[in-house]
Protein backbone atom coordinates (compact mmCIF):
# COMPACT_ATOMS: atom_id res chain seq x y z
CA UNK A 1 43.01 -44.45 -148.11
CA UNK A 2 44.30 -41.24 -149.33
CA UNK A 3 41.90 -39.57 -152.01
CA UNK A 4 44.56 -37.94 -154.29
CA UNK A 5 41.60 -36.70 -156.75
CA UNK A 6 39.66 -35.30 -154.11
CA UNK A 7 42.81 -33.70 -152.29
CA UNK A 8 43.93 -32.27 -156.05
CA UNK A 9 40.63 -30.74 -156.82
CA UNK A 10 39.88 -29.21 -153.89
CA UNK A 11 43.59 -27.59 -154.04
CA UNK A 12 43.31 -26.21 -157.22
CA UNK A 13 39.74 -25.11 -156.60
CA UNK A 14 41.07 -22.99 -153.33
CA UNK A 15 44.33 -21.77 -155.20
CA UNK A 16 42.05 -20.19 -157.76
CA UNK A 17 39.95 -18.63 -155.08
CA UNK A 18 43.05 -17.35 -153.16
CA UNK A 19 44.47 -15.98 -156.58
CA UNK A 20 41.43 -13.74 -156.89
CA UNK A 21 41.41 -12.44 -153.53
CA UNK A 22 45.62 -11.64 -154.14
CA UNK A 23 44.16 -9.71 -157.65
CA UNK A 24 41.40 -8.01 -155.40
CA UNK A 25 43.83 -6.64 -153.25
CA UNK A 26 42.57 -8.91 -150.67
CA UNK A 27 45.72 -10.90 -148.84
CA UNK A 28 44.56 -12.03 -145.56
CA UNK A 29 41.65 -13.41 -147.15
CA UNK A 30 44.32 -14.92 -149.59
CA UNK A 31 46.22 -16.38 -146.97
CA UNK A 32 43.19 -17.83 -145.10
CA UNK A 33 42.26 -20.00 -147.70
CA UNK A 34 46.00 -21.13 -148.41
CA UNK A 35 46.47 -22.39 -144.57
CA UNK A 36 43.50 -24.81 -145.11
CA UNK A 37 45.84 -27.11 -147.43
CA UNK A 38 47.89 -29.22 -145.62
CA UNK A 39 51.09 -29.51 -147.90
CA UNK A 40 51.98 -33.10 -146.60
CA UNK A 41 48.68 -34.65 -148.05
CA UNK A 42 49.55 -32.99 -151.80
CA UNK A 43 51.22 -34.59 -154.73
CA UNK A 44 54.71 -33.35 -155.04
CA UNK A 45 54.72 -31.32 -158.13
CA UNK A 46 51.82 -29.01 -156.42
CA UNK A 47 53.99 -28.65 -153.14
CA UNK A 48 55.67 -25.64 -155.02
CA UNK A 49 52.39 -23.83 -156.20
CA UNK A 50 51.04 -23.97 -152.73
CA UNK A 51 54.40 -22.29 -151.13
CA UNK A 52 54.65 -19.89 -153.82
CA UNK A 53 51.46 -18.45 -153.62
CA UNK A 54 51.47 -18.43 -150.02
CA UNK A 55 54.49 -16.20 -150.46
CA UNK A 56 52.51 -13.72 -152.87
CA UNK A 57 49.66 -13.52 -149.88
CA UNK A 58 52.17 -12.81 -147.19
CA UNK A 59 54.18 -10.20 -149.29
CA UNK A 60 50.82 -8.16 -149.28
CA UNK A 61 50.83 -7.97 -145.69
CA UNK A 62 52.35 -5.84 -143.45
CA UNK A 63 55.20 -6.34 -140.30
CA UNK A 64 58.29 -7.99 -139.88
CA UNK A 65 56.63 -11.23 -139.06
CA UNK A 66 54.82 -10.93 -142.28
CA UNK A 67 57.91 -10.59 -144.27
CA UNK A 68 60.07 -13.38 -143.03
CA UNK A 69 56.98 -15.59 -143.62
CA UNK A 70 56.66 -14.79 -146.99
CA UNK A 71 60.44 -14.80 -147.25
CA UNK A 72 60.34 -18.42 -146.72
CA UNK A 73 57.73 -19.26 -148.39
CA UNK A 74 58.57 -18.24 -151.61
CA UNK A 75 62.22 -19.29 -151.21
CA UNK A 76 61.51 -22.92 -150.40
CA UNK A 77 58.62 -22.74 -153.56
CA UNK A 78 62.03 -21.52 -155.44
CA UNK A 79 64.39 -24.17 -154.39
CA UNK A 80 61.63 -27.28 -154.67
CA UNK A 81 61.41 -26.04 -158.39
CA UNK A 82 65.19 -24.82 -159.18
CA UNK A 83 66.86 -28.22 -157.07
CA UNK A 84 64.48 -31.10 -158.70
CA UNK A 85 63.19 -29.50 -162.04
CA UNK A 86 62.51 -32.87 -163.78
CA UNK A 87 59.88 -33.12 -160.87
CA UNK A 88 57.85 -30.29 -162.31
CA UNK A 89 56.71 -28.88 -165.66
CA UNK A 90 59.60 -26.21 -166.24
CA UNK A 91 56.90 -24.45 -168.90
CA UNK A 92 53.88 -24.07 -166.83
CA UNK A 93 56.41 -23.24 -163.81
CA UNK A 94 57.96 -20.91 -165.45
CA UNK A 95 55.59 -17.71 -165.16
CA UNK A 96 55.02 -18.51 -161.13
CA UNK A 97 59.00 -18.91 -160.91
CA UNK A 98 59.31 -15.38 -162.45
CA UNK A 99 56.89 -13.80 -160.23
CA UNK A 100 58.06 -15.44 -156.95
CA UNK A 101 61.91 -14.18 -157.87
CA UNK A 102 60.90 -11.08 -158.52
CA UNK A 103 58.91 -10.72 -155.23
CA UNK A 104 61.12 -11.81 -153.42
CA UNK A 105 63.68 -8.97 -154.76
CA UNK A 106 61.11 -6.49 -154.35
CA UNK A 107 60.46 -7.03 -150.76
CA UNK A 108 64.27 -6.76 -150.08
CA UNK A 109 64.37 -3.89 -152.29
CA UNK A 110 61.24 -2.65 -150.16
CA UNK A 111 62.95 -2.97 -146.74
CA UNK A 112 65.85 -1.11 -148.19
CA UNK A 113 64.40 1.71 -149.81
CA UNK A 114 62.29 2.17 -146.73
CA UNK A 115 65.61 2.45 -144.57
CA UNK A 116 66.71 4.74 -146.82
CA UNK A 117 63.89 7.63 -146.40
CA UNK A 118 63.75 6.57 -143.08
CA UNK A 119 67.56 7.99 -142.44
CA UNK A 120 66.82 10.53 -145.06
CA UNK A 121 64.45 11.87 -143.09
CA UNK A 122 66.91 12.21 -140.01
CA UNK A 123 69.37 13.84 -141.77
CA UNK A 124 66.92 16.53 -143.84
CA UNK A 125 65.72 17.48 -139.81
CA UNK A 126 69.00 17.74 -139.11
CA UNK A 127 70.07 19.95 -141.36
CA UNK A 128 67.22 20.99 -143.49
CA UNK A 129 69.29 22.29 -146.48
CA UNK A 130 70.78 18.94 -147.43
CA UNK A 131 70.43 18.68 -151.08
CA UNK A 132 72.02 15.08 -150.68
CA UNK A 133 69.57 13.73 -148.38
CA UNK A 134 66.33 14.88 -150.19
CA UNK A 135 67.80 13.75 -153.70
CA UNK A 136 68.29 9.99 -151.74
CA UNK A 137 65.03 10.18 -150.45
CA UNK A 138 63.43 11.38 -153.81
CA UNK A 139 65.87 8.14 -155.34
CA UNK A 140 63.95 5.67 -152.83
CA UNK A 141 60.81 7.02 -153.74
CA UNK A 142 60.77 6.19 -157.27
CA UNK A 143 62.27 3.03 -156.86
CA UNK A 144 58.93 2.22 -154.26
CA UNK A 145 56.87 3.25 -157.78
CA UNK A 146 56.35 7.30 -155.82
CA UNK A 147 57.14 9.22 -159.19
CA UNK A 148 55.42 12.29 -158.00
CA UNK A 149 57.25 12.39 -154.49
CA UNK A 150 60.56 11.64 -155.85
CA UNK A 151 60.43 14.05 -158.95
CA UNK A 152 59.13 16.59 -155.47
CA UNK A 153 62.29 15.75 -153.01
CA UNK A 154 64.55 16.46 -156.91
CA UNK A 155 62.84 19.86 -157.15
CA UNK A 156 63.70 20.84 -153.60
CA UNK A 157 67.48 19.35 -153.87
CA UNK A 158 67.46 21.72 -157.14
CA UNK A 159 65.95 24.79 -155.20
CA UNK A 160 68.62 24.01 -152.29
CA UNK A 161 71.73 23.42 -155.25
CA UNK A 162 70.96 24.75 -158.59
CA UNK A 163 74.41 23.70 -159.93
CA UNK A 164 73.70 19.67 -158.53
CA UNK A 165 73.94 18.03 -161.92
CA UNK A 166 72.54 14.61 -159.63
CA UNK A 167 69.59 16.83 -158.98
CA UNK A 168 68.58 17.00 -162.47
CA UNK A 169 69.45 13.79 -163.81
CA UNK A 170 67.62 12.06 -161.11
CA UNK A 171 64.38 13.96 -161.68
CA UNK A 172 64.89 13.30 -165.46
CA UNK A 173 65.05 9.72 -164.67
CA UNK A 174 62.09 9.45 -162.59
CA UNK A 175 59.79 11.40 -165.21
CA UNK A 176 61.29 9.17 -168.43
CA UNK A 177 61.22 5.77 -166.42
CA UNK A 178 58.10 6.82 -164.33
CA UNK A 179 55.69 9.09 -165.75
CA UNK A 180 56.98 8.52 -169.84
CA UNK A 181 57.68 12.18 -170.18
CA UNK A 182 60.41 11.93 -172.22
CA UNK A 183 60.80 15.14 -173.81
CA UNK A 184 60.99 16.79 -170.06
CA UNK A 185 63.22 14.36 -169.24
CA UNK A 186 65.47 15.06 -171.72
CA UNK A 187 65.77 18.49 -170.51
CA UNK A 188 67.15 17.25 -167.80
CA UNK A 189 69.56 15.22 -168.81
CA UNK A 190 70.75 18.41 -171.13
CA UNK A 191 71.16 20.53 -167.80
CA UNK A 192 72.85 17.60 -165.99
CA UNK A 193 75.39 17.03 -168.76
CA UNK A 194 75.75 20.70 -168.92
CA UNK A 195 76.88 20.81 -165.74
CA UNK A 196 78.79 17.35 -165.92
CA UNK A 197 79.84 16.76 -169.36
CA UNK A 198 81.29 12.96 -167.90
CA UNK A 199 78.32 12.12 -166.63
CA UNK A 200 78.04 8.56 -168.50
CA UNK A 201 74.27 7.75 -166.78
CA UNK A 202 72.35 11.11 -168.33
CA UNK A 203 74.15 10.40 -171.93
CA UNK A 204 72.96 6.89 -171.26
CA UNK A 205 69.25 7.68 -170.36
CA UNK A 206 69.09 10.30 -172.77
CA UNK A 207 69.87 7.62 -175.36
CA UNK A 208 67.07 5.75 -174.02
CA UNK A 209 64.47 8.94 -174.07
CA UNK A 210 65.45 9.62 -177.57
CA UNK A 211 64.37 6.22 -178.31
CA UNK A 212 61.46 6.53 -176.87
CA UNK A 213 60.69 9.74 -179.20
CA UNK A 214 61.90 7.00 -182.36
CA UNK A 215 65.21 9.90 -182.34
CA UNK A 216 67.10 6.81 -183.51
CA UNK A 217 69.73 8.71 -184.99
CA UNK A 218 70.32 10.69 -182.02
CA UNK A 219 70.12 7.88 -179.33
CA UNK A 220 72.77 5.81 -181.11
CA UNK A 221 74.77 8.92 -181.05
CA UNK A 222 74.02 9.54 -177.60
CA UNK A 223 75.07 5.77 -176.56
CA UNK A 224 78.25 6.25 -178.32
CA UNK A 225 78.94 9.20 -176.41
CA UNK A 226 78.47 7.05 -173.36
CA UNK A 227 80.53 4.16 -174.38
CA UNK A 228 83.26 6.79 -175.52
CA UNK A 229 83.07 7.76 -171.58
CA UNK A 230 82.90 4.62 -170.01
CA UNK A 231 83.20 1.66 -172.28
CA UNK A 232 82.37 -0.88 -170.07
CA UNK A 233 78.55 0.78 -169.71
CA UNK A 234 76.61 -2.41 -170.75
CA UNK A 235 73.08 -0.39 -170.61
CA UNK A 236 74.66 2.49 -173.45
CA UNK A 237 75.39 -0.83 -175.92
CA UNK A 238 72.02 -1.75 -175.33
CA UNK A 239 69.98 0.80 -175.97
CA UNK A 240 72.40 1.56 -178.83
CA UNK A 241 71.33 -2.05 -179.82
CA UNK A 242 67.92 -1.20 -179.80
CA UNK A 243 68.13 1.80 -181.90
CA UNK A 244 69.84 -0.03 -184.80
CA UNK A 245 67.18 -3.00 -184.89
CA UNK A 246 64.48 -0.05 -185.16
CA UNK A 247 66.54 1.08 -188.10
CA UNK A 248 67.31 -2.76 -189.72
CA UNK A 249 70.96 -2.97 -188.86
CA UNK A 250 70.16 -6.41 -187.14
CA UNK A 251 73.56 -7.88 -186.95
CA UNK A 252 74.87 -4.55 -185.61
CA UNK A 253 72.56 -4.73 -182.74
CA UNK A 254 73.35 -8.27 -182.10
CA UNK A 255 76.98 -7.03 -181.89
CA UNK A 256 76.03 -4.29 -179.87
CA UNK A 257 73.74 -6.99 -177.28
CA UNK A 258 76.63 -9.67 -177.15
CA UNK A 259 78.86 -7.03 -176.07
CA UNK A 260 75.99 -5.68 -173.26
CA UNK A 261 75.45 -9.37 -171.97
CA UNK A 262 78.88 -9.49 -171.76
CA UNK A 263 79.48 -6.80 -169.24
CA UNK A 264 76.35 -7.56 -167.43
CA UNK A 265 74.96 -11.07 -167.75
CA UNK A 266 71.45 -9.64 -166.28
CA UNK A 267 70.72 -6.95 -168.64
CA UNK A 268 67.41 -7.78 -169.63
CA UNK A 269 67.19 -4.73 -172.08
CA UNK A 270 70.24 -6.75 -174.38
CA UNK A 271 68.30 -10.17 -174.51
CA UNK A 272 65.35 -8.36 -175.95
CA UNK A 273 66.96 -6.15 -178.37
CA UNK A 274 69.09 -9.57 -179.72
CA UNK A 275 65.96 -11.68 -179.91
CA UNK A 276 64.05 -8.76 -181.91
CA UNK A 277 67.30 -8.65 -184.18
CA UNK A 278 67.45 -12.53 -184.59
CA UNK A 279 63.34 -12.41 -184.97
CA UNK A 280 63.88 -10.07 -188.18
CA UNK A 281 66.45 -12.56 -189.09
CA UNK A 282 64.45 -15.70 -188.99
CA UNK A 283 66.72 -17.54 -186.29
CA UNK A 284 63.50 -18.42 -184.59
CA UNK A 285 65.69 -21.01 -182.32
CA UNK A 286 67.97 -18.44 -181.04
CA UNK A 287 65.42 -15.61 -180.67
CA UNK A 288 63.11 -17.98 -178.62
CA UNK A 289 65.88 -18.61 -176.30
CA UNK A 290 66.83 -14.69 -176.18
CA UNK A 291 63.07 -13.66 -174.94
CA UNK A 292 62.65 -16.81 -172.60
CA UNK A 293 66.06 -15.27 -170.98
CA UNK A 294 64.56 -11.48 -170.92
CA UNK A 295 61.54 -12.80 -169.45
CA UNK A 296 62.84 -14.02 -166.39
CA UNK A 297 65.51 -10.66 -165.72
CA UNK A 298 62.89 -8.01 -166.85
CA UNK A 299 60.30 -6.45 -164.48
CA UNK A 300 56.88 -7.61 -164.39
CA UNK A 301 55.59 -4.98 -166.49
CA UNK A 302 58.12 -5.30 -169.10
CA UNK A 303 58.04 -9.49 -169.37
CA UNK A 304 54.79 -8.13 -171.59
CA UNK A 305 56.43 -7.17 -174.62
CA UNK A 306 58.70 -10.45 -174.28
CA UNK A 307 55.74 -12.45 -173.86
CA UNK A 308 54.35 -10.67 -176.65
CA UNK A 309 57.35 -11.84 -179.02
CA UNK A 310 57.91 -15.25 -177.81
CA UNK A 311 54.35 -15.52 -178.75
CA UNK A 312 54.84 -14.53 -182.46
CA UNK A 313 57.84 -17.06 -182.24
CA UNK A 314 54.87 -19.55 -181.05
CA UNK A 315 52.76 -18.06 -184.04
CA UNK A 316 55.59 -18.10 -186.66
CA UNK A 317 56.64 -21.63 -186.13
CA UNK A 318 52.63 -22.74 -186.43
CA UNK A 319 52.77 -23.42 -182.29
CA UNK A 320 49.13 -22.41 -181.78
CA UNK A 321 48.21 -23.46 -178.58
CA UNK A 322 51.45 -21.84 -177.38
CA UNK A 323 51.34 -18.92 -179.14
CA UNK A 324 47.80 -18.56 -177.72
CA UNK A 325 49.31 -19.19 -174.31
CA UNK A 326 51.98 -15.98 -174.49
CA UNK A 327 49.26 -13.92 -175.95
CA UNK A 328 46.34 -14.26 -173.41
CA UNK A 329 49.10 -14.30 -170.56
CA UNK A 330 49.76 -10.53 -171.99
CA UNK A 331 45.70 -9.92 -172.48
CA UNK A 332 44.70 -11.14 -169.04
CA UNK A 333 46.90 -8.88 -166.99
CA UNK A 334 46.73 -6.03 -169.10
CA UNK A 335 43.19 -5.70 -169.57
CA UNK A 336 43.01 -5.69 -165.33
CA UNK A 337 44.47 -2.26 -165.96
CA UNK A 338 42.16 0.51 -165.64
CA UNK A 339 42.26 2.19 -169.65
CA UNK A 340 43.19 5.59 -168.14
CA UNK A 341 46.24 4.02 -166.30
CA UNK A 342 47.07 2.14 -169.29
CA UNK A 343 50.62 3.80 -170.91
CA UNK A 344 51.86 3.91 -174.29
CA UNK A 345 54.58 0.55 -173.71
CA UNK A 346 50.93 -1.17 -172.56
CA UNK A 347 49.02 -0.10 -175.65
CA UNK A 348 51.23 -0.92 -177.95
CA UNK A 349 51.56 -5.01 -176.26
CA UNK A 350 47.05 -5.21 -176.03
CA UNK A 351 47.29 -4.29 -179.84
CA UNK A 352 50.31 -6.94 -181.05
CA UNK A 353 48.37 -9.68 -179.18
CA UNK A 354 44.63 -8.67 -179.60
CA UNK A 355 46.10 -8.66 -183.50
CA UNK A 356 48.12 -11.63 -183.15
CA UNK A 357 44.79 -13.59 -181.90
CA UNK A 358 42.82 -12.80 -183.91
CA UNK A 359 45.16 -14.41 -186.54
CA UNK A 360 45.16 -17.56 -184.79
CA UNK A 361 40.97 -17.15 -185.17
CA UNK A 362 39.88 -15.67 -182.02
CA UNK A 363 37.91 -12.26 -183.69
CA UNK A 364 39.28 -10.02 -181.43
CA UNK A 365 39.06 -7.56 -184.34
CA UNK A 366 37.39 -5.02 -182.17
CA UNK A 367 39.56 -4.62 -179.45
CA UNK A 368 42.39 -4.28 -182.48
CA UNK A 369 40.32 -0.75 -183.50
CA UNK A 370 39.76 -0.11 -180.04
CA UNK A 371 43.37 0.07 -178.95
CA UNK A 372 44.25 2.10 -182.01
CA UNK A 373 41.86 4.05 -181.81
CA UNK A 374 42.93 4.69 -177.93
CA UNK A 375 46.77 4.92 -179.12
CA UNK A 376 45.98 7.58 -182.20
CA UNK A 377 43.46 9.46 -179.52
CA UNK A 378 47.25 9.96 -177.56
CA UNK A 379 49.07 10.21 -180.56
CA UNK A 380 51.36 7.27 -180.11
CA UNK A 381 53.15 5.70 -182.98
CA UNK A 382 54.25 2.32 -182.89
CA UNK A 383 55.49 2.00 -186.76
């Protein structure tokens, strides 16, 4: 007789130990423990789990073998969930779901952007005075999280074409995006639409640098710019979007994010900015569904600030426990983050949730002063 307790216990107590080891950096060890659960003995609605997180161990290996294991692993933990979801618990599935997508996108991003410096690299020995080829090489660099290289492969494409307007909005991009250096970035952009007044992309990401800075003014001037250019440019009615719910035009910027979703279903950036809007506006219902929606197109790192707002959805509508869930989900990961490494979008989430907490009577009141402390120390401003 099959002893389901036993078998569940002993799963959960080696997917927690395997989870570590994947946090420590430590895959194979990971993936060692995974292979000792035989998937035929477990109850169906922890099939998924096991596949998914075997996934996560193999994507932190290395080889071809590797990645086609992993591949499939976190593909079939995808399809179990997506093709029988009243099987499962869509909430507590849906954090693992997000992470497995967006690994799986990564590693085929991965491959990619490897191909890319790989052939990048041909052509720059080639013909070592390439602009082109070390500006797509610096490109695939910051899109494999290399700020410093690719910002190094713009300089040179600079050095080798002073007039390549590419040249200098790509290394703008890479220090706004990667290093949050938005003021040099938005030097950039001015060269790059100095020498391409129609280039819609540095308008655009200026927008977005200048909203960084709280320029609100400017960025929705700089979006409309953009739009004026190309009006199909969902990313320029977003970040116009955001601007205006920073400034209290709420229904504006839900204008402004309809029209983004519309020309780009996936554009995270107009789910958020809508469900801040329809926070401010009380529409609780609609806002919930607006940051459960950003949650699973945004990046890892920026699911935090979503999390962060679903959970004063949770908070508002007296959800405790859930609210409590969001929160700590934001807490746990960012707190793994060493506080020199910590930037100012990361900040600004550990003090909404330490604060939120705190409400719902966790006295967390000391990491609240901590965090602002650490924020005014780098003079940011979240108000």
């Amino acid at each position: 007789m099959v002893d389901l307790e036993h078998i569940t216990d002993n799963f959960w107590r080696i997917y927690k130990r395997a989870g570590e080891s994947i946090e420590a950096g430590d895959h194979r060890k990971a993936l060692s423990a995974l292979i000792e659960i035989d998937d035929q003995t477990l109850p169906p609605e922890l099939v998924p789990l096991l596949f998914g997180r075997r996934g996560i161990a193999y994507a932190g290996l290395t080889g071809g073998i590797d990645f086609q294991c992993a591949l499939h692993h976190l593909t079939s933990a995808i399809d179990l969930v997506e093709k029988n979801p009243n099987q499962y618990d869509s909430k507590r599935m849906e954090a693992e779901l997000s992470e497995w997508k967006s690994s799986v996108e990564k590693m085929f991003k991965q491959a990619e952007f490897e191909e890319t410096i790989a052939d990048s690299d041909e052509a720059i020995k080639l013909n070592p005075k390439d602009a082109t080829a070390y500006l797509k090489r610096g490109c695939a660099k910051y899109y494999l999280d290399q700020s410093e290289a690719a910002i190094a492969d713009a300089n040179k494409a600079i050095e080798l074409d002073p007039k390549y307007a590419g040249g200098y909005y790509y290394r703008g991009y890479a220090k706004m995006a990667g290093l949050e250096q938005f003021e040099a970035a938005i030097a950039d952009f001015n060269e790059a639409i100095k020498l391409d007044p129609k280039c819609v992309a540095a308008y655009t990401d200026r927008s977005r640098a200048k909203g960084e800075l709280r320029q609100f003014e400017a960025t929705i001037a700089d979006a409309n710019k953009a739009i004026e250019l190309d009006p199909k440019y969902a990313d320029a009615y977003g970040y116009r979007g955001c601007a205006k719910v920073r400034l209290g035009q709420f229904e504006a910027a839900i204008a402004d994010a309809n029209k983004a979703i519309e020309l780009d279903p996936k554009c995270a950036t107009a789910y958020g900015c809508r469900g801040e809007a329809k926070l401010e506006l009380r529409q609780l219902d609609d806002a919930f569904a607006d940051f459960t929606k950003a949650i699973k197109l945004h990046s890892k790192e920026d699911r935090f600030y979503v999390y962060s707002c679903r959970g004063s959805i949770h908070e508002q509508r007296g959800e405790t426990k859930k609210a409590k869930t969001d929160y700590h989900l934001v807490l746990q990961q960012l707190e793994q983050t060493p506080e020199d490494e910590l930037d100012r979008k990361s900040i600004k989430h550990l003090i909404r949730v330490t604060q939120g907490l705190t409400r719902l009577g966790k006295d967390l009141s000391a990491k609240v002063q901590k965090y602002q402390a650490m924020a005014e120390q780098r003079r940011y401003s979240f108000t």
